[in-house]
Protein backbone atom coordinates (compact mmCIF):
# COMPACT_ATOMS: atom_id res chain seq x y z
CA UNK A 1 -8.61 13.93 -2.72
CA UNK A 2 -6.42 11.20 -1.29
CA UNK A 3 -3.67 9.83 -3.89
CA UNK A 4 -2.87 6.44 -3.57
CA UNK A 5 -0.20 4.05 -5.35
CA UNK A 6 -0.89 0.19 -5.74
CA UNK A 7 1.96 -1.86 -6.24
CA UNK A 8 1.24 -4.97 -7.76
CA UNK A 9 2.31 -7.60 -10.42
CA UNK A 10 -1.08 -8.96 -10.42
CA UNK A 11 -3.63 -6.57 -12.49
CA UNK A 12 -6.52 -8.29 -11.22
CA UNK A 13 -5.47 -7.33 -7.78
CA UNK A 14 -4.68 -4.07 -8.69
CA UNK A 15 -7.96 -4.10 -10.27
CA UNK A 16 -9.72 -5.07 -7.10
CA UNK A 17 -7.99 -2.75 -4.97
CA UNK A 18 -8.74 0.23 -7.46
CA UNK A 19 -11.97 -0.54 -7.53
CA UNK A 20 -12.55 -0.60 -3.90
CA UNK A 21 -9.98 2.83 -3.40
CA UNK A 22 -11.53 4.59 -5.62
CA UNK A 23 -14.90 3.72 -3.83
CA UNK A 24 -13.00 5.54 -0.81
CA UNK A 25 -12.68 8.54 -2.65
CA UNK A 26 -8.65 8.17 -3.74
CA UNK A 27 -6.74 8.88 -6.74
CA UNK A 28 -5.35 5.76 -7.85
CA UNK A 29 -2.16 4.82 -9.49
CA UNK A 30 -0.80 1.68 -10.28
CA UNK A 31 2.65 -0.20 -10.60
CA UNK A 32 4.03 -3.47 -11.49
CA UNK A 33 6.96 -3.62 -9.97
CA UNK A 34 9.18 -1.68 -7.69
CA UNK A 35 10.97 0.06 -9.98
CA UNK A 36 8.13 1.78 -11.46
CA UNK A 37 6.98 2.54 -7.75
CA UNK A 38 9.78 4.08 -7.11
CA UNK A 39 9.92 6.87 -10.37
CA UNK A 40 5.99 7.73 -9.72
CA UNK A 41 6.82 8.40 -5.75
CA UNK A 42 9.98 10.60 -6.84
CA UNK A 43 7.61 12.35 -9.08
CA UNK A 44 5.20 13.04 -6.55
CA UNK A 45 4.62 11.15 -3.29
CA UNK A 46 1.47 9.77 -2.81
CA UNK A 47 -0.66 9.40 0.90
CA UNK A 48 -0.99 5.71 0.56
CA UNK A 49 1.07 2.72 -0.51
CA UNK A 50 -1.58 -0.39 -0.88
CA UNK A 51 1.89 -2.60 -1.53
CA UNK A 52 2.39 -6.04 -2.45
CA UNK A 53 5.23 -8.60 -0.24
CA UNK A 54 6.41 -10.12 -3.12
CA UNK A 55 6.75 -8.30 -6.11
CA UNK A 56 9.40 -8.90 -9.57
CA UNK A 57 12.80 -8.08 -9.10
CA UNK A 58 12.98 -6.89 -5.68
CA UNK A 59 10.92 -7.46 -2.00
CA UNK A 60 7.95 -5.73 -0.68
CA UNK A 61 10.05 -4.69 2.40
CA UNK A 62 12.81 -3.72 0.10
CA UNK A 63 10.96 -1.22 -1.50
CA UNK A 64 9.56 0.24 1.87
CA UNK A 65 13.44 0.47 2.84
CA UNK A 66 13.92 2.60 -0.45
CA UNK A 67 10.92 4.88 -0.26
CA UNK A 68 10.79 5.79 3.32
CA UNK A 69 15.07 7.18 2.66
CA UNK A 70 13.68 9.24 -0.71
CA UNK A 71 12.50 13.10 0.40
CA UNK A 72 9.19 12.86 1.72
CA UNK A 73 9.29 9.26 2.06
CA UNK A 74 8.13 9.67 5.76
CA UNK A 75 4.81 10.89 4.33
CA UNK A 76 2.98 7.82 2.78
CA UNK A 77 0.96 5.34 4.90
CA UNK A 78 2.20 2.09 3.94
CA UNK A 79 -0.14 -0.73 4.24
CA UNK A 80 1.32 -4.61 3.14
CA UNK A 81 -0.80 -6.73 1.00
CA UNK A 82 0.29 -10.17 2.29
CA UNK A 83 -1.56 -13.74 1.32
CA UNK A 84 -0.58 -15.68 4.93
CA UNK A 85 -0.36 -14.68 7.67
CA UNK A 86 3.29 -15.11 8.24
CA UNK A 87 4.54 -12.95 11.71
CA UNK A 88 7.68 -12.87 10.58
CA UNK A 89 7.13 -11.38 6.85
CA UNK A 90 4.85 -8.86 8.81
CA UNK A 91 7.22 -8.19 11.23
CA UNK A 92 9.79 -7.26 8.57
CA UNK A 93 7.42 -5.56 7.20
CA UNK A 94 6.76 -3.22 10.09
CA UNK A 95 10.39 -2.90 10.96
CA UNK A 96 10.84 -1.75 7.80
CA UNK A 97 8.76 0.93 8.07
CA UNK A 98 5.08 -0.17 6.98
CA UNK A 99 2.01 1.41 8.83
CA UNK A 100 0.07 -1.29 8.52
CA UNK A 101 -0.69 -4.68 6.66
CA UNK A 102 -4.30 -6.34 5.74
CA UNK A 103 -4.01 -9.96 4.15
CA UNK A 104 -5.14 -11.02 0.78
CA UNK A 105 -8.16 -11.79 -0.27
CA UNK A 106 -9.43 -8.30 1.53
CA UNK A 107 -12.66 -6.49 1.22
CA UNK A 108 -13.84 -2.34 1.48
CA UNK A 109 -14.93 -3.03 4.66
CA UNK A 110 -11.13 -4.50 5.87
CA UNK A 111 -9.37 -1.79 3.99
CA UNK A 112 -11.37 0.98 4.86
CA UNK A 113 -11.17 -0.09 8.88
CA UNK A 114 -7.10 0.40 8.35
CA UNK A 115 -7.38 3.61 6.57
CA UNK A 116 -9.98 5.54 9.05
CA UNK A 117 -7.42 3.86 12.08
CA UNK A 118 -4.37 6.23 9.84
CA UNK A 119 -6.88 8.83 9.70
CA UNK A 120 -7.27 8.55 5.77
CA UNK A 121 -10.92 7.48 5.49
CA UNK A 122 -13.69 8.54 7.80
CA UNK A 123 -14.53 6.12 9.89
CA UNK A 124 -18.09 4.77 9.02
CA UNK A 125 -20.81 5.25 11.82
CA UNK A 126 -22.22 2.08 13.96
């Protein structure tokens, strides 16, 4: 089974996006900041980063700066959580070294499409 870390400070999003992860057949874990991301990933890294933009104490793409230098850190797919659809906060977001971003409010259909495309989910048959 798939591990997966959500980073947010919002529980009901992290709520939401457990819910709809765990419907994919992941291992969920959650965080509320960046700090706490950090220690579980040094721990253990997981196969998927569902990560907030804006999160307390430090940025989205900070933290995608941090984790991708750790051991291992190349592993993860990263995938932004992102409520506009800013290009330039997504493309500091890629540059930094995310796989991928979906924008908030999203749905199982949405996030599963961006997982089968890294090869995490099985894509679902027309």
């Amino acid at each position: 089974m798939n591990r997966c870390l959500v980073i947010d400070d919002s529980q009901v999003m992290r709520k939401v996006a457990r819910s709809i992860l765990e419907g994919l057949n992941f291992d969920i874990a959650e965080a509320e900041d960046a700090d706490v991301a950090l220690e579980y990933c040094r721990l253990g890294m997981p196969d998927l980063i569902l990560l907030d933009f804006d999160l307390p104490g430090s940025s989205g793409v900070e933290f995608v700066r941090k984790i991708r230098r750790e051991q291992n850190g190349e592993r993860p797919i990263i995938v932004f959580c992102t409520t506009d659809n800013d290009v330039m906060q997504i493309s500091h977001a890629l540059a930094a070294g995310a796989n991928d971003y979906v924008q908030k409010p999203f749905d199982r259909e949405t996030l599963a499409s961006k997982l089968a495309a890294a090869n995490l989910v099985k894509a679902r048959a027309a």
